[in-house]
Protein backbone atom coordinates (compact mmCIF):
# COMPACT_ATOMS: atom_id res chain seq x y z
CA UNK A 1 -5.45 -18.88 -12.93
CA UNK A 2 -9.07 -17.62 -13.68
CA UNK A 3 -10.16 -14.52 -11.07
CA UNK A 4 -12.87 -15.65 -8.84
CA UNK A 5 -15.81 -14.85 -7.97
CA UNK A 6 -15.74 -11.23 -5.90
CA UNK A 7 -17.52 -9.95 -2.85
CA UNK A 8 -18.61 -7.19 -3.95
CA UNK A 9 -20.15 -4.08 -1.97
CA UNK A 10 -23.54 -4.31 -3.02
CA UNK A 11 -26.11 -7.54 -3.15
CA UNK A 12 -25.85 -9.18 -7.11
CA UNK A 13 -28.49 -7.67 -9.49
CA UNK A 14 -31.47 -9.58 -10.54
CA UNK A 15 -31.77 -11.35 -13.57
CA UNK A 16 -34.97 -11.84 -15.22
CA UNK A 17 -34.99 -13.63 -18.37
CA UNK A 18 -36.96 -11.58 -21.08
CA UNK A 19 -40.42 -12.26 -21.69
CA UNK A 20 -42.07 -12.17 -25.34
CA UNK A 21 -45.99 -10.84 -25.43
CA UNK A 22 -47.31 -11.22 -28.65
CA UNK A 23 -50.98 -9.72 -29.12
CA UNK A 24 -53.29 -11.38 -31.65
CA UNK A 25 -56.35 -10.50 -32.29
CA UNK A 26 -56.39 -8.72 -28.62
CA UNK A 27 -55.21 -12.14 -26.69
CA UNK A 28 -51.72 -12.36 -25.33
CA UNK A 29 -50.55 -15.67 -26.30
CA UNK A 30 -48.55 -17.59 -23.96
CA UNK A 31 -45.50 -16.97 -22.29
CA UNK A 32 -42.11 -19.71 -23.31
CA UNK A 33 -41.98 -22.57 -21.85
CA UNK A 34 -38.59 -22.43 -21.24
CA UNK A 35 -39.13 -19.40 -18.80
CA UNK A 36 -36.35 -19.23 -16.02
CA UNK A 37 -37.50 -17.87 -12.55
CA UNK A 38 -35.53 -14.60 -11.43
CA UNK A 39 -32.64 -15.48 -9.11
CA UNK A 40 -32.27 -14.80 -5.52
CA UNK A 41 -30.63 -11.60 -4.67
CA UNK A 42 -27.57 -13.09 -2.28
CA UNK A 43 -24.79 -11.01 -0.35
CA UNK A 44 -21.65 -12.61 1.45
CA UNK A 45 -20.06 -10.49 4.43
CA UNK A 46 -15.91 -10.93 5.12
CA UNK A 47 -14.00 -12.31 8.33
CA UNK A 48 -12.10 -9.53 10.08
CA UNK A 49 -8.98 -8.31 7.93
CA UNK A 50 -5.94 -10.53 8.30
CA UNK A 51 -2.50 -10.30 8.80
CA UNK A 52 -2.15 -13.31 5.67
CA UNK A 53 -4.36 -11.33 3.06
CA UNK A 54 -2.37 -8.85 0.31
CA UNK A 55 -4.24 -5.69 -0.66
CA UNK A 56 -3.05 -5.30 -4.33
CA UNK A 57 -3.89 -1.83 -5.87
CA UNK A 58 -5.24 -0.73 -8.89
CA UNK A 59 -3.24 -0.09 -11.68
CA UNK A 60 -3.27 2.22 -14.64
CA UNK A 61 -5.55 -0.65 -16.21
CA UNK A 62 -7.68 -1.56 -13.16
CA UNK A 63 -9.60 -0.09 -10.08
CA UNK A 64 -9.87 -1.26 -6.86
CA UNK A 65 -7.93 -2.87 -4.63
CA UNK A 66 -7.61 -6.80 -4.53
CA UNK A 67 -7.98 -8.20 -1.38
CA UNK A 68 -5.81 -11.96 -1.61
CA UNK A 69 -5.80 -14.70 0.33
CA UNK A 70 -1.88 -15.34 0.67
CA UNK A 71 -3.05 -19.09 1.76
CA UNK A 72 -4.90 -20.28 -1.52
CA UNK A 73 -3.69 -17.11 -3.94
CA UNK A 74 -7.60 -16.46 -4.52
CA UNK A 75 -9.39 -13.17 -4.62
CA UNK A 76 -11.48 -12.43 -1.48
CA UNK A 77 -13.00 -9.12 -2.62
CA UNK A 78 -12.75 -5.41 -3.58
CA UNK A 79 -12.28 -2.07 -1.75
CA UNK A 80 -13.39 0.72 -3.97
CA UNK A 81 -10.56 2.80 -4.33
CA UNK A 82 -9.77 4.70 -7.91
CA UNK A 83 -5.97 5.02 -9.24
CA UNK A 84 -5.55 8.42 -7.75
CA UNK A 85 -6.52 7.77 -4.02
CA UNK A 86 -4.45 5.97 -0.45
CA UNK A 87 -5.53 3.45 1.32
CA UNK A 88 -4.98 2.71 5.36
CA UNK A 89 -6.37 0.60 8.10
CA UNK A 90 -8.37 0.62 11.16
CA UNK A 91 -5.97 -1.19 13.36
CA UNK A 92 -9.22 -2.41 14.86
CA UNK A 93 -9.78 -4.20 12.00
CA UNK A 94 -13.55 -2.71 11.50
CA UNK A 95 -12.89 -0.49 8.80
CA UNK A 96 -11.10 0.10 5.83
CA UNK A 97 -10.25 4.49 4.75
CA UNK A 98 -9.93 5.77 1.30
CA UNK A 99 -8.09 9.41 0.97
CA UNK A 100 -9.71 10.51 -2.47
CA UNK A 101 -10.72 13.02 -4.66
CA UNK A 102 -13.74 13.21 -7.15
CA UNK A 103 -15.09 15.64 -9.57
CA UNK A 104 -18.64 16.32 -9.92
CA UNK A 105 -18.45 15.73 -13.79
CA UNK A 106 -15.62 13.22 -14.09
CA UNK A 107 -12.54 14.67 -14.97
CA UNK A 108 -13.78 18.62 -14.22
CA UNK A 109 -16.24 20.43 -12.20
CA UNK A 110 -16.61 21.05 -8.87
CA UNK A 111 -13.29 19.44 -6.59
CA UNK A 112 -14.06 17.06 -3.76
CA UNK A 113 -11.65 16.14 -1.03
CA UNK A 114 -12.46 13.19 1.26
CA UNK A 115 -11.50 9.90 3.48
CA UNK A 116 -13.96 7.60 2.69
CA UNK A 117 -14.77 4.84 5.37
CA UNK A 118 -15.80 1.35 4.64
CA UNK A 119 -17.16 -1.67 6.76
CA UNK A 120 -14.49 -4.38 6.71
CA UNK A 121 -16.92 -7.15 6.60
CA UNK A 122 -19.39 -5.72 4.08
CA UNK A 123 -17.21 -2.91 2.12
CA UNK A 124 -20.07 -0.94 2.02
CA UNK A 125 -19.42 2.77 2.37
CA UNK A 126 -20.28 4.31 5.88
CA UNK A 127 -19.60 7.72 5.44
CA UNK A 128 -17.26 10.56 3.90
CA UNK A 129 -15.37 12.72 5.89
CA UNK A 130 -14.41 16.09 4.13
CA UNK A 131 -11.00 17.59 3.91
CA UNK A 132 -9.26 20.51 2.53
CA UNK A 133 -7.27 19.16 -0.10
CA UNK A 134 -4.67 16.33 -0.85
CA UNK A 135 -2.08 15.42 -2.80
CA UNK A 136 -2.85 13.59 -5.97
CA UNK A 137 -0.30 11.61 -6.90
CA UNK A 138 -1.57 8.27 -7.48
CA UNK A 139 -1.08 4.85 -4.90
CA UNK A 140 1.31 6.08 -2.05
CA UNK A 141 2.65 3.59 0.92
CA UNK A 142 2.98 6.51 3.34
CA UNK A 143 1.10 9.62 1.83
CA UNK A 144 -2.04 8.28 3.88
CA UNK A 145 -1.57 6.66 7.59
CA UNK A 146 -3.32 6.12 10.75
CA UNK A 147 -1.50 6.37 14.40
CA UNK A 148 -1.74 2.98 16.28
CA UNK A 149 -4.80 3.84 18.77
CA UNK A 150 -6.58 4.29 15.17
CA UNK A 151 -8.40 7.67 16.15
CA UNK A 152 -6.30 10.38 13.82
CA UNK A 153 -5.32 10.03 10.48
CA UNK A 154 -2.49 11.12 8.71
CA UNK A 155 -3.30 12.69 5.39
CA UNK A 156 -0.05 14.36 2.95
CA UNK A 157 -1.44 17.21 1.09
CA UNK A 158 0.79 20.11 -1.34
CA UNK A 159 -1.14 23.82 -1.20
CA UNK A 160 1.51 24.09 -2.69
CA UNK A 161 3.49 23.55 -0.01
CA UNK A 162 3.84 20.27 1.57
CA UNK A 163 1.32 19.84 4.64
CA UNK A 164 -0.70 17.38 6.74
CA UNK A 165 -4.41 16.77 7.16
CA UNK A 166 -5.12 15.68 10.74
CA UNK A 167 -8.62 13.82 10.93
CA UNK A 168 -10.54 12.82 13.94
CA UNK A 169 -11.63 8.78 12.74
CA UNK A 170 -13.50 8.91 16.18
CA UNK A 171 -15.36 12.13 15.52
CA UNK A 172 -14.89 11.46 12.12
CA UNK A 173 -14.37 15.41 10.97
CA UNK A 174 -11.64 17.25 9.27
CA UNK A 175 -9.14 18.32 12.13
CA UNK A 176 -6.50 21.18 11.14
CA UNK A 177 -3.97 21.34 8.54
CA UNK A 178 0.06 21.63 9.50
CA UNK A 179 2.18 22.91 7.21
CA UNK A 180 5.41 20.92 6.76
CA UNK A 181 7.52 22.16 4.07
CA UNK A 182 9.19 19.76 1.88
CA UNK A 183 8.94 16.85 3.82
CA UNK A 184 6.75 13.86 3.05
CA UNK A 185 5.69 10.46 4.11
CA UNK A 186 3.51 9.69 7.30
CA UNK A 187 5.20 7.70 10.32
CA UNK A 188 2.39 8.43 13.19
CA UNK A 189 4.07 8.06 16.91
CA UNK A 190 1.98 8.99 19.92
CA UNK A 191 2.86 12.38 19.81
CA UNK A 192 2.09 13.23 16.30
CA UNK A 193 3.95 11.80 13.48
CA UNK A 194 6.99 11.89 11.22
CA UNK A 195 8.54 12.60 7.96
CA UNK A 196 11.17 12.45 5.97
CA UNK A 197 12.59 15.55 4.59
CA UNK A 198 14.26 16.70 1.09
CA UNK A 199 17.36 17.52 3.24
CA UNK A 200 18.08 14.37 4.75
CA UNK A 201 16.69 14.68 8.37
CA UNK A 202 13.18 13.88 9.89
CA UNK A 203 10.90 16.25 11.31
CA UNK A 204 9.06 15.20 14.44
CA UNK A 205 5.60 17.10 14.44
CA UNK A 206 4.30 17.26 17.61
CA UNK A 207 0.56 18.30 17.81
CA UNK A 208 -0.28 17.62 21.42
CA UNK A 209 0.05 21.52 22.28
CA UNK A 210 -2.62 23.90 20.80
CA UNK A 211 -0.17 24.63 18.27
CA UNK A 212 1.98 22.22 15.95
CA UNK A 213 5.61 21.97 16.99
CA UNK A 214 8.22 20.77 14.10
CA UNK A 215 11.46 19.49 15.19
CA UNK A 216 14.19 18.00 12.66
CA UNK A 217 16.95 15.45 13.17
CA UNK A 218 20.35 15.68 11.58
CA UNK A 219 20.55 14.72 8.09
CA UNK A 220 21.07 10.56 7.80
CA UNK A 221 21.44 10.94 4.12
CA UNK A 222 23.05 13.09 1.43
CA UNK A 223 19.74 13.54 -1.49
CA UNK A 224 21.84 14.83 -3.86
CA UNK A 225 24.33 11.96 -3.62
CA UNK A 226 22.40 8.99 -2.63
CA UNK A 227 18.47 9.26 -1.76
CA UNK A 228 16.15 6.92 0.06
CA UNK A 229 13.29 5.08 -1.54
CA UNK A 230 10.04 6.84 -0.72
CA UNK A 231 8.55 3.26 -0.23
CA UNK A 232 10.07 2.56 3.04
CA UNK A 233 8.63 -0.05 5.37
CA UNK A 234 7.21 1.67 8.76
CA UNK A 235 5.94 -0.26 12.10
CA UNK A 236 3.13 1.88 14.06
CA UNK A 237 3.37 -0.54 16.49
CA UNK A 238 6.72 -1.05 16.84
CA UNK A 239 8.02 2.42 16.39
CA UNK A 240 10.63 1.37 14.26
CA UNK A 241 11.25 2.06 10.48
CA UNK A 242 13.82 0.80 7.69
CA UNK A 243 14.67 2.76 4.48
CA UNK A 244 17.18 2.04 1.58
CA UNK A 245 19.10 4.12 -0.83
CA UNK A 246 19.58 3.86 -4.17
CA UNK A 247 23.12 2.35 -3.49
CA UNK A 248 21.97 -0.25 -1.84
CA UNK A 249 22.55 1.45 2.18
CA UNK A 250 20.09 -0.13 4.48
CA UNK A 251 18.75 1.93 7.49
CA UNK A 252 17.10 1.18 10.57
CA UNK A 253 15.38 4.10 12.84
CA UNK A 254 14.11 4.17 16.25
CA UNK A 255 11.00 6.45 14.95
CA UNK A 256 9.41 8.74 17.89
CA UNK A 257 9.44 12.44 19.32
CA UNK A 258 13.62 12.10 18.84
CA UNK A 259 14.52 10.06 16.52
CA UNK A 260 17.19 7.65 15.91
CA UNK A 261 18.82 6.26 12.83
CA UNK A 262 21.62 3.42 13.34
CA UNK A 263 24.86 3.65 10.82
CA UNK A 264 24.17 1.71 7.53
CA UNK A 265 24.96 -1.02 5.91
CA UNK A 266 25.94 -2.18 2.41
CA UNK A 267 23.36 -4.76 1.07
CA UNK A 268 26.03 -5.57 -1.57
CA UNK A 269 28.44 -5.81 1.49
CA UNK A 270 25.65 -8.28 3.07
CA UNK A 271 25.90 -10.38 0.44
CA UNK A 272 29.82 -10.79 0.38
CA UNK A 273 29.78 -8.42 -2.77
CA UNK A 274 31.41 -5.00 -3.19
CA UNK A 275 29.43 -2.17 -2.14
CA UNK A 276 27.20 0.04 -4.14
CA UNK A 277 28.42 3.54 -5.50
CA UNK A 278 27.62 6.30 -7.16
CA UNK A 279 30.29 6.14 -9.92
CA UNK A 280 29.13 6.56 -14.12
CA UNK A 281 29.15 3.24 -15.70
CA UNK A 282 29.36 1.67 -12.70
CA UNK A 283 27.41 -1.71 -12.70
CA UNK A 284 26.39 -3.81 -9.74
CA UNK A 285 23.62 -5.16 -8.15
CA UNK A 286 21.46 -2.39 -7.20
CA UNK A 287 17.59 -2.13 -5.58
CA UNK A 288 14.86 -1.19 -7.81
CA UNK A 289 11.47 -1.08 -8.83
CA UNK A 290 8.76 0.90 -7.53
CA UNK A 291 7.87 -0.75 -4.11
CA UNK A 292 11.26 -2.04 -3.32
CA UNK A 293 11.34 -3.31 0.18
CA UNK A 294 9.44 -5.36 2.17
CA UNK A 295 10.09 -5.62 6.12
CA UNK A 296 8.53 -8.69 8.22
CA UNK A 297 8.61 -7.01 11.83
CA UNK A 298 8.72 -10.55 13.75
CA UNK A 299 11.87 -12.04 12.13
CA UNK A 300 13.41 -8.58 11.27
CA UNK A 301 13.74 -9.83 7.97
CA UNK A 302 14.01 -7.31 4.87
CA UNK A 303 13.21 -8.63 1.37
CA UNK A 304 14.44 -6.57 -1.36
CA UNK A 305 13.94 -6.33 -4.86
CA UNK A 306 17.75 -6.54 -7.10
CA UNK A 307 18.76 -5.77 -10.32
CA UNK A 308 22.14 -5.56 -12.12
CA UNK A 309 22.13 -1.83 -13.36
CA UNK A 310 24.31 0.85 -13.30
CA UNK A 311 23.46 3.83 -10.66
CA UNK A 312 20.35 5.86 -11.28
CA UNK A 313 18.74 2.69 -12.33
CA UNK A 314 16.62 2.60 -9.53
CA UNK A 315 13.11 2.44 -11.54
CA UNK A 316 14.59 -1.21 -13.51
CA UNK A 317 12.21 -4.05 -12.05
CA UNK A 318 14.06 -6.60 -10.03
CA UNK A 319 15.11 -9.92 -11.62
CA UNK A 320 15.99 -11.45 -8.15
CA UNK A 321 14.76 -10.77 -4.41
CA UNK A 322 17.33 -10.63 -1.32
CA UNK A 323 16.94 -12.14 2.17
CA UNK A 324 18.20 -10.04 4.32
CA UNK A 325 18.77 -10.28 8.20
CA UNK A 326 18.52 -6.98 9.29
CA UNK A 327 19.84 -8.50 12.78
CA UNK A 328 23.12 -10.49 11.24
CA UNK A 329 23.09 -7.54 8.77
CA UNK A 330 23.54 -10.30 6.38
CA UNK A 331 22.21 -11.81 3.34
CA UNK A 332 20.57 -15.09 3.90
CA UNK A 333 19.73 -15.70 0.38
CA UNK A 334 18.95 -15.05 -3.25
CA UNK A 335 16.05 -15.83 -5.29
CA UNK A 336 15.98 -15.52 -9.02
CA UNK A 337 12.31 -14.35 -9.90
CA UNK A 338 10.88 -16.10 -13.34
CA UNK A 339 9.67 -12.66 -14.33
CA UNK A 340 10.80 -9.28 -13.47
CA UNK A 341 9.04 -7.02 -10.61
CA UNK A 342 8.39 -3.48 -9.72
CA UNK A 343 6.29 -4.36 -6.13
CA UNK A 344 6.45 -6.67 -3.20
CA UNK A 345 5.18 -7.03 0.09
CA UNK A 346 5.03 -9.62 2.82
CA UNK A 347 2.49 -10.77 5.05
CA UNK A 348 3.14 -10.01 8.89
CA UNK A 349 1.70 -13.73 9.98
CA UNK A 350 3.50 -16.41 12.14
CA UNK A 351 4.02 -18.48 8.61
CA UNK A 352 4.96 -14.91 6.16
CA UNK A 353 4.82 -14.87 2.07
CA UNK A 354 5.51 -12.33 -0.19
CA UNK A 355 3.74 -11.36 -3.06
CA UNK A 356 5.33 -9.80 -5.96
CA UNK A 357 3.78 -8.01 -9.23
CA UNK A 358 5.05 -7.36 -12.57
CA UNK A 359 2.71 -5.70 -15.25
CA UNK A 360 -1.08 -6.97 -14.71
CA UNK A 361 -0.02 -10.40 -13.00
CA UNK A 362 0.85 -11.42 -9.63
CA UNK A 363 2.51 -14.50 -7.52
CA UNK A 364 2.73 -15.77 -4.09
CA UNK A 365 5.94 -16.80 -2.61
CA UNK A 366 6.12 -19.04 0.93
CA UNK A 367 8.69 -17.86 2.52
CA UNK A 368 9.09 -21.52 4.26
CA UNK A 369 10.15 -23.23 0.96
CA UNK A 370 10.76 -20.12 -0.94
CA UNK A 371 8.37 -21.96 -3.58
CA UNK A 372 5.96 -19.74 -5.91
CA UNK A 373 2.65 -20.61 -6.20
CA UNK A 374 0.66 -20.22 -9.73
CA UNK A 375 0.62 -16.86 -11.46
CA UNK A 376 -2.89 -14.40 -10.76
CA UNK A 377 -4.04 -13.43 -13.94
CA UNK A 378 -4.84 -9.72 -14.24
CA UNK A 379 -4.73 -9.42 -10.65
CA UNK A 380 -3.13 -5.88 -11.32
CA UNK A 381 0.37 -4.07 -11.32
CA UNK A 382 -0.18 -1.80 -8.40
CA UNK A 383 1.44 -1.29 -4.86
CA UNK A 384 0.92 -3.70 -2.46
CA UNK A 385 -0.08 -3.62 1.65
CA UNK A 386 -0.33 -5.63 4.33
CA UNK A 387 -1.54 -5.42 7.96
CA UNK A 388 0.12 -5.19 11.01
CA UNK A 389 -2.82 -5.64 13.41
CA UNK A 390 -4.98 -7.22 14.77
């Protein structure tokens, strides 16, 4: 389907057809006939964000990130974001934050570190807030968050060791930064946030003292053996998160200043089929792609993307996506995808739908019929998010 038109964060340009002068003899003749009058310079403004739109990122190919309508599959507008920056959301639903970094002459000169903040109904730019430094790594799920009362953000940084940027969205200025050695992704809970660490456990980092306490769990999984997506699906709200390995082990977590994982469960194992392992040559139906999971926090249902592969295959796009009832701890059904995908995501409405990438295009799956709509041409290959509130 053809992309339509965009809001865009600025009012359309004028267009002025051209206008010939010739001079004879010292008179200007006359101008065309056919003369068009300049347009009207219009601007459009956007509802208040919605738990039914997608934000699609940017891909290698594209900028920006697509806002979708997951009712009628069409393109609402843009939030300028480039391919190397993380987007999060005012849980106010007023504005929309950009953690970037930009170069006075492009690709060199002089570094700048920032969370830029844009109106949600006009995505024009507000202000920039400057940090320290952040990690650039490209489109993250949870390298960039903000806790649930929307005043601090969450921004992962590596100086060279792994840290956090806490930022004041009320203030709007550059808090502190906390050190947090190898650990990574952002789970804010009211006393701070947490992450998961290279070892296996999660560190609670409590920052309501004057100083930064860090806490870890026990391990809840062997990295060596079998690691945990890094795109795992996190609640704010709800304080609860849910991770897979690369086996196929789903786990749920109580997240907050002690947290709490629950003993896994085989996917395969779900789906009446023998479990995942770790064993050479081994071929089964295994999770993969790039953003693997999706988690709708009403139904506590997981969608997951599945491939036949052997282990280590975890990067092979999915040819089929899994229902999964994280409260049965059973698979409720399988759906053969007509093309391969790396991403997916779900809306967290009353009616949800998923929407699932694979190279540059895009489709929309209602999760009532399990019936996908008409590809989006070009709509872009990048990660995909959704909002929880309002």
């Amino acid at each position: 389907m053809s992309r339509p038109t965009l809001l865009r964060p600025m009012a359309q340009i004028l267009r002025l057809a051209p206008l010939a002068l010739a001079v004879a003899s010292g008179t200007a003749r006359a101008a065309p006939e056919n003369l068009t009058e300049p347009e009207t310079a219009t601007s459009a403004t956007l509802p208040a964000p919605s738990k039914d739109w997608f934000f699609v990122r940017g891909y290698f190919e594209t900028g920006g990130t697509s806002i979708v309508d997951s009712a009628t599959s069409k393109m609402l507008g843009m939030v300028n974001t480039s391919g190397w920056s993380d987007l999060a959301f005012d849980p106010m639903g007023k504005v929309y934050y950009v953690a970037e970094t930009l170069w006075s002459k492009g690709n060199r000169g002089t570094r700048q570190d920032m969370v830029s903040v844009y109106d949600a109904k006009t995505l024009l730019l507000q202000t920039e807030i400057p940090i320290p430094g952040r990690l650039i790594i490209g489109a993250q799920l949870n390298n960039f968050a903000v806790s649930a009362d929307g005043k601090t953000g969450y921004v992962y940084n590596l100086t060279p060791a792994a840290s956090v940027n806490v930022v004041d969205l009320v203030k709007r200025k550059f808090v502190k930064n906390v050190e947090l050695p190898g650990c990574a992704g952002m789970m804010p809970i009211a006393e701070g946030l947490v992450s998961v660490c290279s070892d296996g456990s999660l560190a609670t980092v409590n920052l309501t003292g004057a100083k930064a306490e860090i806490t870890r769990s026990a391990p809840f999984f062997v990295p060596t053996v079998d690691p945990v997506f890094d795109s795992f699906s996190y609640s704010a709200v709800k304080k609860q998160a849910v991770f897979i390995s690369y086996t196929g082990l789903i786990y749920t977590a109580k997240i907050g200043a002690k947290p709490e994982v629950a003993a896994p469960f085989s996917i395969q194992a779900a789906a009446g089929l023998r479990a995942g392992d770790t064993k050479p040559l081994d071929v089964n139906w295994l999770p993969g792609g790039w953003q693997v999971s999706a988690w709708h926090r009403a139904s506590n249902h997981l969608y997951v993307l599945m491939h036949m592969g052997e282990y280590w295959s975890q990067k092979e796009l999915g040819s089929e996506i899994w229902d999964v009832d994280l409260t049965a701890k059973k698979v409720v059904r399988r759906f053969p995808l007509e093309d391969k995908a790396g991403n997916l995501e779900v809306t967290q409405g009353d009616k949800p739908k998923l929407f699932v990438n694979s190279g540059r295009d895009g489709v929309v799956i209602d999760l009532a019929t399990w019936k996908a709509g008409p590809k989006i041409k070009r709509i872009s290959g990048g990660i995909i998010s959704t909002i929880e509130a309002p």
